[in-house]
PDB file of N, CA and C in Angstrom:
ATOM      1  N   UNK A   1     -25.747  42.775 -11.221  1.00  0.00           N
ATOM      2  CA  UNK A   1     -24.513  43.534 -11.269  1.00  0.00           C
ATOM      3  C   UNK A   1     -23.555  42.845 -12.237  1.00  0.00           C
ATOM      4  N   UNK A   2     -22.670  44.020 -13.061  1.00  0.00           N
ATOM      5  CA  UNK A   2     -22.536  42.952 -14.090  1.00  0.00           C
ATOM      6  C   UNK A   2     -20.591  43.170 -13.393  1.00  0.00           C
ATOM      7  N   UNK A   3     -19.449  42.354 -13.715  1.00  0.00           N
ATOM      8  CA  UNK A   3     -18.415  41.971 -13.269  1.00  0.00           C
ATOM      9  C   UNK A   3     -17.239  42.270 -14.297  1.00  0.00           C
ATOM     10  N   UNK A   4     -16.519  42.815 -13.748  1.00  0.00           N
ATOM     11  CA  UNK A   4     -15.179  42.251 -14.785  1.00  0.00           C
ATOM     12  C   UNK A   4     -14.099  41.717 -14.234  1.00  0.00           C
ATOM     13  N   UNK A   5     -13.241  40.867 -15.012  1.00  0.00           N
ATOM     14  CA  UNK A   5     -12.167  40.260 -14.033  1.00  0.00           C
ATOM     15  C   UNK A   5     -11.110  41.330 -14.627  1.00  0.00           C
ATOM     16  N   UNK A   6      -9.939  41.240 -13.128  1.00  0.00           N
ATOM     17  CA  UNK A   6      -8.611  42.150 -12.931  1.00  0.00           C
ATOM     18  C   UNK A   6      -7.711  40.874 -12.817  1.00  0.00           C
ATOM     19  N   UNK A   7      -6.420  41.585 -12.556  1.00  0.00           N
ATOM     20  CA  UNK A   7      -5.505  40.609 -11.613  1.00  0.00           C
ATOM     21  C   UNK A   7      -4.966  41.689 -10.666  1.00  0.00           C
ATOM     22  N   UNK A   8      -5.161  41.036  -9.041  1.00  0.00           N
ATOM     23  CA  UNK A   8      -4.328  41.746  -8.339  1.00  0.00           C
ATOM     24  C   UNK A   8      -3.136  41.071  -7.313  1.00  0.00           C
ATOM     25  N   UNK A   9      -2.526  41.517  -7.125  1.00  0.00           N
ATOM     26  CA  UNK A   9      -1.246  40.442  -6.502  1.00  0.00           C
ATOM     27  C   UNK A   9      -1.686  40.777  -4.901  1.00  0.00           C
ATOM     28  N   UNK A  10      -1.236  39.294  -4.326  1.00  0.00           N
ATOM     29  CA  UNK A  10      -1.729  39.621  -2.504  1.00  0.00           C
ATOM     30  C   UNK A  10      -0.687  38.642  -2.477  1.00  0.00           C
ATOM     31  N   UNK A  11      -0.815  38.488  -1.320  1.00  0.00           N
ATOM     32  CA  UNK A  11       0.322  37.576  -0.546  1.00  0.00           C
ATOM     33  C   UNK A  11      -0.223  36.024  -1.093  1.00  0.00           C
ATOM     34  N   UNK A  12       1.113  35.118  -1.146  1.00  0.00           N
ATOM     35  CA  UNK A  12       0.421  33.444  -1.175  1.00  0.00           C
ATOM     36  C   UNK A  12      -0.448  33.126  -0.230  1.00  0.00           C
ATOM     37  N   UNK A  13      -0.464  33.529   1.305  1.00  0.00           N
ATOM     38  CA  UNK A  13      -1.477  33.172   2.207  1.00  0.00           C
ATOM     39  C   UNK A  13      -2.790  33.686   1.988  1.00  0.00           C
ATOM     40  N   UNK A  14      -2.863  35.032   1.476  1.00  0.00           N
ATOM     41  CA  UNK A  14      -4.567  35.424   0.823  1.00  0.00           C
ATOM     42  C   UNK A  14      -4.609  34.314  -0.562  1.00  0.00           C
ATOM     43  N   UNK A  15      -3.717  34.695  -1.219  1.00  0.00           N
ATOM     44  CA  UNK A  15      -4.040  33.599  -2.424  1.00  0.00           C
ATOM     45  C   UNK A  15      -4.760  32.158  -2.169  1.00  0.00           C
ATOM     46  N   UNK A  16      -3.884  31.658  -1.257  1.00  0.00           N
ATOM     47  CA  UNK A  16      -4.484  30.387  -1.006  1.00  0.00           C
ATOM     48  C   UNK A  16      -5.331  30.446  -0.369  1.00  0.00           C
ATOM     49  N   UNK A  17      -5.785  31.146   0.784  1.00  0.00           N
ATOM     50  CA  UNK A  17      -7.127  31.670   1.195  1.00  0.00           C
ATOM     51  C   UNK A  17      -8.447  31.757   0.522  1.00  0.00           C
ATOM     52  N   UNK A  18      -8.068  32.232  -0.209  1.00  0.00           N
ATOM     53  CA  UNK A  18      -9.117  32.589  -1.525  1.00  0.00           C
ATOM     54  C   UNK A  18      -9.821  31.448  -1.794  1.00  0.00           C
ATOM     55  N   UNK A  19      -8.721  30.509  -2.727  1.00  0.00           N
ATOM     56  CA  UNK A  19      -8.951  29.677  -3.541  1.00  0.00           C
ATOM     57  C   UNK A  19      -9.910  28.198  -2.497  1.00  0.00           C
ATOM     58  N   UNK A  20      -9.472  28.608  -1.360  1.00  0.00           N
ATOM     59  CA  UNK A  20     -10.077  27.761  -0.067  1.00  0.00           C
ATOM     60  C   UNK A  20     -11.281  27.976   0.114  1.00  0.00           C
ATOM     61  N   UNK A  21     -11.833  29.109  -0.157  1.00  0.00           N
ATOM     62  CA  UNK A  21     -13.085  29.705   0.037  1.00  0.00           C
ATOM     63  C   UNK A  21     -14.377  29.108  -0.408  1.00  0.00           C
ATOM     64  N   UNK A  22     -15.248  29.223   0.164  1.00  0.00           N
ATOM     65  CA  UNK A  22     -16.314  28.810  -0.908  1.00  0.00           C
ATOM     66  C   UNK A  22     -16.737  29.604  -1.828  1.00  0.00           C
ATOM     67  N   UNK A  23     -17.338  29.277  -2.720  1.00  0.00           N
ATOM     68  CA  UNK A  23     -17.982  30.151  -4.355  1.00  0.00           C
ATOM     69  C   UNK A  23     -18.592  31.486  -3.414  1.00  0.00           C
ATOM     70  N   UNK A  24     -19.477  30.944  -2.907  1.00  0.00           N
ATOM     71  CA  UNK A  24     -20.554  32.020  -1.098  1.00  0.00           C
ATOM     72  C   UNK A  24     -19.853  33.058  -1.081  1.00  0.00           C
ATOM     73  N   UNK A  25     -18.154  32.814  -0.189  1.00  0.00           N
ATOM     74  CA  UNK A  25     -18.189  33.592   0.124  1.00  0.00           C
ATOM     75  C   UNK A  25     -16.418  34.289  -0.423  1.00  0.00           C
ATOM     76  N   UNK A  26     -16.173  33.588  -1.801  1.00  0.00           N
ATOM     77  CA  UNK A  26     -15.241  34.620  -2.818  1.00  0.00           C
ATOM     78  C   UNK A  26     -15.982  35.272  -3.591  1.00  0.00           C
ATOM     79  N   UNK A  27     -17.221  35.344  -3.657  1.00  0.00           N
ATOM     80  CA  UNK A  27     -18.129  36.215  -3.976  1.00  0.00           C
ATOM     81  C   UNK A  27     -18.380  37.386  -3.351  1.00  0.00           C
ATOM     82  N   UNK A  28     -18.239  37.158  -1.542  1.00  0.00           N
ATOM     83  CA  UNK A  28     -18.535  38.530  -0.915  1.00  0.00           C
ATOM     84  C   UNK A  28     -17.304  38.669  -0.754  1.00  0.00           C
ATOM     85  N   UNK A  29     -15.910  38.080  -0.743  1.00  0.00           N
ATOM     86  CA  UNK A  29     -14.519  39.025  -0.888  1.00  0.00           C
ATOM     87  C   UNK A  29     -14.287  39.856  -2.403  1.00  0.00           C
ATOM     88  N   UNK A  30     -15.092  39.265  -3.304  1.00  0.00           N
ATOM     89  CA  UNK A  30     -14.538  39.999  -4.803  1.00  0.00           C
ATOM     90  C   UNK A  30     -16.124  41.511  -4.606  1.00  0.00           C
ATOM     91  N   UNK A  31     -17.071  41.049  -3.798  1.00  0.00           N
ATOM     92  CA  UNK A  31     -17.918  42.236  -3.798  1.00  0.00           C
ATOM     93  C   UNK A  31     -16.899  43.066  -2.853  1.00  0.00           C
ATOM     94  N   UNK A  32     -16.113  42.616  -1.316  1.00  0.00           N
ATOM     95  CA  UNK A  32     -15.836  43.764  -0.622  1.00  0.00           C
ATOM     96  C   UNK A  32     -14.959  44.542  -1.152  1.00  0.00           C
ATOM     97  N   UNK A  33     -13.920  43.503  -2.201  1.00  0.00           N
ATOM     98  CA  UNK A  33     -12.574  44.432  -2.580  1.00  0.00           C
ATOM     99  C   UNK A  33     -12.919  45.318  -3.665  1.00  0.00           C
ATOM    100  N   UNK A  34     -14.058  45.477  -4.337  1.00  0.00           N
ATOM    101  CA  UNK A  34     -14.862  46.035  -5.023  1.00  0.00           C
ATOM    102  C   UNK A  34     -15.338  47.342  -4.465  1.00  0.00           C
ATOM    103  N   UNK A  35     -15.789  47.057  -3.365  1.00  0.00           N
ATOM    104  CA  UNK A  35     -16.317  48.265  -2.804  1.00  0.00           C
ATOM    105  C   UNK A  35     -15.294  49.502  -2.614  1.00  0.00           C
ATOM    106  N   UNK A  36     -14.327  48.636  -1.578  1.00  0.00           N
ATOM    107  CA  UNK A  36     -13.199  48.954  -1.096  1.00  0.00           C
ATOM    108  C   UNK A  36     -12.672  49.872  -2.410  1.00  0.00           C
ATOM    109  N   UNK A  37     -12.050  49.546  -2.880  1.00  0.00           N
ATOM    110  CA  UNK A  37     -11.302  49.829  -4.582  1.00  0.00           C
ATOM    111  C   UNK A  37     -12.129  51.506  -4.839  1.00  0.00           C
ATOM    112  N   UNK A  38     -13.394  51.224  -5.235  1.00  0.00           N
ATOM    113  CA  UNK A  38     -14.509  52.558  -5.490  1.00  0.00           C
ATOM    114  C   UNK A  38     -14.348  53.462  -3.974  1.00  0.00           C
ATOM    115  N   UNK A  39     -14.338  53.235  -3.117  1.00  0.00           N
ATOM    116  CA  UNK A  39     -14.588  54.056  -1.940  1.00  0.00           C
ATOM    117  C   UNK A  39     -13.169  54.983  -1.885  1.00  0.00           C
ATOM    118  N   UNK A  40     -11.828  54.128  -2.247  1.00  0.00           N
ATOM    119  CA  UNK A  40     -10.709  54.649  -2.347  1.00  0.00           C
ATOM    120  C   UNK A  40      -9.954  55.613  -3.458  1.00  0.00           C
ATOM    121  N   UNK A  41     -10.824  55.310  -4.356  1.00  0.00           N
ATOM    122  CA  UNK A  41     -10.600  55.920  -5.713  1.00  0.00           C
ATOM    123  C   UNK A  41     -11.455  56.691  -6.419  1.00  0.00           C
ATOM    124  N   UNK A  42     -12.337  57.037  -5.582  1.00  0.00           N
ATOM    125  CA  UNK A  42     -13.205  57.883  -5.916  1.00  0.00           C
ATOM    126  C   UNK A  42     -13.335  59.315  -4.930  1.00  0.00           C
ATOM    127  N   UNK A  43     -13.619  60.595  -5.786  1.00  0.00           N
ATOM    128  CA  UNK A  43     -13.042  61.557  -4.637  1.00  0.00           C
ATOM    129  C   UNK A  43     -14.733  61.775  -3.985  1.00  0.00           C
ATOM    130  N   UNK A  44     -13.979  61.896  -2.707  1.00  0.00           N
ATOM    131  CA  UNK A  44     -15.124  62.184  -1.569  1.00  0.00           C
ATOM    132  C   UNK A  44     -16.116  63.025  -2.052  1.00  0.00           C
ATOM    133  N   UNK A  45     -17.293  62.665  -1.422  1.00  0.00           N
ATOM    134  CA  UNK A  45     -19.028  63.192  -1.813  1.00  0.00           C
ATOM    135  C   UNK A  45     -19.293  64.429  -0.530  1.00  0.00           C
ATOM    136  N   UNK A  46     -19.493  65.195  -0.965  1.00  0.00           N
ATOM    137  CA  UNK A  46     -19.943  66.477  -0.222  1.00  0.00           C
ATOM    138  C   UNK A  46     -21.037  65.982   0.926  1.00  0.00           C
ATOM    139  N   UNK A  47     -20.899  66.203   2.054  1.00  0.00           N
ATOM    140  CA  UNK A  47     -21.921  65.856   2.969  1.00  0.00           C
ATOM    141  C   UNK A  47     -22.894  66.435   2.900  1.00  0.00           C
ATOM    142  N   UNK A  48     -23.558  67.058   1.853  1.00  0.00           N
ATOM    143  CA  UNK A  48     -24.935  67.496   1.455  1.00  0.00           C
ATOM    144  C   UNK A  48     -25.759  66.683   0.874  1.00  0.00           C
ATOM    145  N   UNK A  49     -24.639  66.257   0.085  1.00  0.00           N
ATOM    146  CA  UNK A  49     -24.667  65.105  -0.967  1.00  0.00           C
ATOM    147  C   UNK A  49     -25.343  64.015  -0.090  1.00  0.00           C
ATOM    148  N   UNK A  50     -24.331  63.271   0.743  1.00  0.00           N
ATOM    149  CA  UNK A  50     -24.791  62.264   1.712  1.00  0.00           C
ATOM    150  C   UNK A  50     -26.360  62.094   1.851  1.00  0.00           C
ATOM    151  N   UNK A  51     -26.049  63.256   3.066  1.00  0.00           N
ATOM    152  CA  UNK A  51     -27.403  63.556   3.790  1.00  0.00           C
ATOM    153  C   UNK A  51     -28.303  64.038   2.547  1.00  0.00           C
ATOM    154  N   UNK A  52     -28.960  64.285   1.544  1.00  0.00           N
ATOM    155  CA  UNK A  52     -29.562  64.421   0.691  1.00  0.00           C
ATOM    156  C   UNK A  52     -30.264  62.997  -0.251  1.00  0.00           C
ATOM    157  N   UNK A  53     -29.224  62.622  -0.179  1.00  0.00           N
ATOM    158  CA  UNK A  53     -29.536  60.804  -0.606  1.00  0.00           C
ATOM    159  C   UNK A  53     -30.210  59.912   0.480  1.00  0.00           C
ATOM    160  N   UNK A  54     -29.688  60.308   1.771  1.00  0.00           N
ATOM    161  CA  UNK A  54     -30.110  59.147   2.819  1.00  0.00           C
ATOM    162  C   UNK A  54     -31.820  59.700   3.236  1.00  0.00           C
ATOM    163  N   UNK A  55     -32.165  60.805   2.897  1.00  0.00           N
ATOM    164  CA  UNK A  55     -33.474  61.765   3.176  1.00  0.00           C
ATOM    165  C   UNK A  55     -34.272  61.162   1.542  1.00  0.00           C
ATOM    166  N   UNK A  56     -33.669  61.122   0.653  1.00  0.00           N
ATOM    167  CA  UNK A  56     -34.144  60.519  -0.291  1.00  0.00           C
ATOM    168  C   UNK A  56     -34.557  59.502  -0.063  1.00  0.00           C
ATOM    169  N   UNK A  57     -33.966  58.114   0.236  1.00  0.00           N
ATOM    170  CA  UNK A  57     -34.030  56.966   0.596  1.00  0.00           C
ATOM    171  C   UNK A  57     -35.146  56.492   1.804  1.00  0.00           C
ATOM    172  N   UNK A  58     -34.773  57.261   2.448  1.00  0.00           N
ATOM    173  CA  UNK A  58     -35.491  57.485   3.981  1.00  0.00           C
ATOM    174  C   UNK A  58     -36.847  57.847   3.149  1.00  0.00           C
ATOM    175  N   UNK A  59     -37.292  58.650   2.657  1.00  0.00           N
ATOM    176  CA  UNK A  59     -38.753  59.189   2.122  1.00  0.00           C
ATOM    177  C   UNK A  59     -39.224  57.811   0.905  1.00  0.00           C
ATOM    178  N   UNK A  60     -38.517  57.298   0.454  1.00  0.00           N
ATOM    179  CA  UNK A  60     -39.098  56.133  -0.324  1.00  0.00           C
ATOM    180  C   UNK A  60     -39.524  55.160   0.147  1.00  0.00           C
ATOM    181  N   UNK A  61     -38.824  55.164   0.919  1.00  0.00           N
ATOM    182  CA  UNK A  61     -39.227  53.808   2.409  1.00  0.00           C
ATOM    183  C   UNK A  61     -40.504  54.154   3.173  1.00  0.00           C
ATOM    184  N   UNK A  62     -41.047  55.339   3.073  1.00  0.00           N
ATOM    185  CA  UNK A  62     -42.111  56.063   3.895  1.00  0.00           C
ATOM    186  C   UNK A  62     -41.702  56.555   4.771  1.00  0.00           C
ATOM    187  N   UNK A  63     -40.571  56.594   5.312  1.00  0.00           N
ATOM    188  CA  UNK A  63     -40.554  57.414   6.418  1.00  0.00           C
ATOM    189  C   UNK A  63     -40.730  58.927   6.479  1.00  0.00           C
ATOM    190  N   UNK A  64     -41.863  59.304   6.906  1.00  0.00           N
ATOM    191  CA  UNK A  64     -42.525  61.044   6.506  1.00  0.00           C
ATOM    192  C   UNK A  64     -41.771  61.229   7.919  1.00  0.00           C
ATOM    193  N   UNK A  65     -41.405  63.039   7.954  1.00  0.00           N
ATOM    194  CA  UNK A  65     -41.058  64.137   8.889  1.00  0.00           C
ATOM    195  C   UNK A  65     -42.147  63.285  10.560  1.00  0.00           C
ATOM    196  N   UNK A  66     -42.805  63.492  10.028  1.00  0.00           N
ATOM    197  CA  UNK A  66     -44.183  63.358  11.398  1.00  0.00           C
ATOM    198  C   UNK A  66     -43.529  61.511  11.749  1.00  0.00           C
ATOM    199  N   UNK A  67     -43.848  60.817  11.015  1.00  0.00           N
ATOM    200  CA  UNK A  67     -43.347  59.272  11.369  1.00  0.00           C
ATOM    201  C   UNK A  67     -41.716  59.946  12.422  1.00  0.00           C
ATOM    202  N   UNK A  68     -40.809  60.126  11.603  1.00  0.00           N
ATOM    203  CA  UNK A  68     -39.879  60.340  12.543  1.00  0.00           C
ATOM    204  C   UNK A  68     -39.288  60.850  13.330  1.00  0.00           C
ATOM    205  N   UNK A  69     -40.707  62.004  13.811  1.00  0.00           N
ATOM    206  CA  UNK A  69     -40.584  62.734  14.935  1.00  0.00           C
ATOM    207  C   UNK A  69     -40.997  61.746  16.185  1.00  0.00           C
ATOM    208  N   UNK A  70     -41.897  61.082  15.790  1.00  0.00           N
ATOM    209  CA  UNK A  70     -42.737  60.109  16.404  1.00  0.00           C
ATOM    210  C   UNK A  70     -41.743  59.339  17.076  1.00  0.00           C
ATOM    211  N   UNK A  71     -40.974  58.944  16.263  1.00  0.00           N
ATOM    212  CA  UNK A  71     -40.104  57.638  16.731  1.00  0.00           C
ATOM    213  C   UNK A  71     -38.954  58.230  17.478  1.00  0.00           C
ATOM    214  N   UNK A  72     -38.428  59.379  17.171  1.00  0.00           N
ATOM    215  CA  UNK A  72     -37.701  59.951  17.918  1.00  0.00           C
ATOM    216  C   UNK A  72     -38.208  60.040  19.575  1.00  0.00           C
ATOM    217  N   UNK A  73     -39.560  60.724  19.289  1.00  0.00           N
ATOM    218  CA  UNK A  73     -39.849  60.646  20.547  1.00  0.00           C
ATOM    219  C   UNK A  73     -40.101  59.810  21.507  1.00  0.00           C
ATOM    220  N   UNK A  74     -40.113  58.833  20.981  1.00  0.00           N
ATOM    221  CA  UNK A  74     -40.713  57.288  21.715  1.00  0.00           C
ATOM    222  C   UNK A  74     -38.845  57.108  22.339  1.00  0.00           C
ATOM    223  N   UNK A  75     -37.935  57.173  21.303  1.00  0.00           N
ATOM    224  CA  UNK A  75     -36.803  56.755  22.141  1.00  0.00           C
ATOM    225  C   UNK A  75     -36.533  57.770  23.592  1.00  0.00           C
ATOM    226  N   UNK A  76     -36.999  58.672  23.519  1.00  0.00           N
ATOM    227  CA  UNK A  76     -36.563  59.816  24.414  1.00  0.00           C
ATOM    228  C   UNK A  76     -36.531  59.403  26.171  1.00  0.00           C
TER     229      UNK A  76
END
């Protein structure tokens, strides 16, 4: 994943927070505020959309119709 740097202003207590952090894990705060940022600024995905991708995903993984009837039924 490739990165670019911003500047964003937070309070001195996140600031110094930050800088306290380890490399670990200001890595997964600059991935969450990342996410965060795209999820907010981007206009909402049609729930066809969703569910169309996760059935995508779901079928690459193998999970066939019959597999997850199966498993459905086992929870029942």
């Amino acid at each position: 994943m490739t990165t670019e740097e911003i500047t964003l202003r937070v309070t001195p207590e996140a600031a110094e927070a930050f800088r306290r952090a380890s490399p670990a894990d200001q890595l997964k705060l600059e991935t969450l505020v990342s996410l965060q940022l795209l999820a907010k600024l981007q206009p909402p995905r049609p729930l066809d959309d969703i569910i169309e991708d996760i059935s995508k995903h779901a079928q690459d993984a193998g999970l066939t119709p019959e597999l997850l009837e199966e498993l459905l039924r086992d929870d029942a």
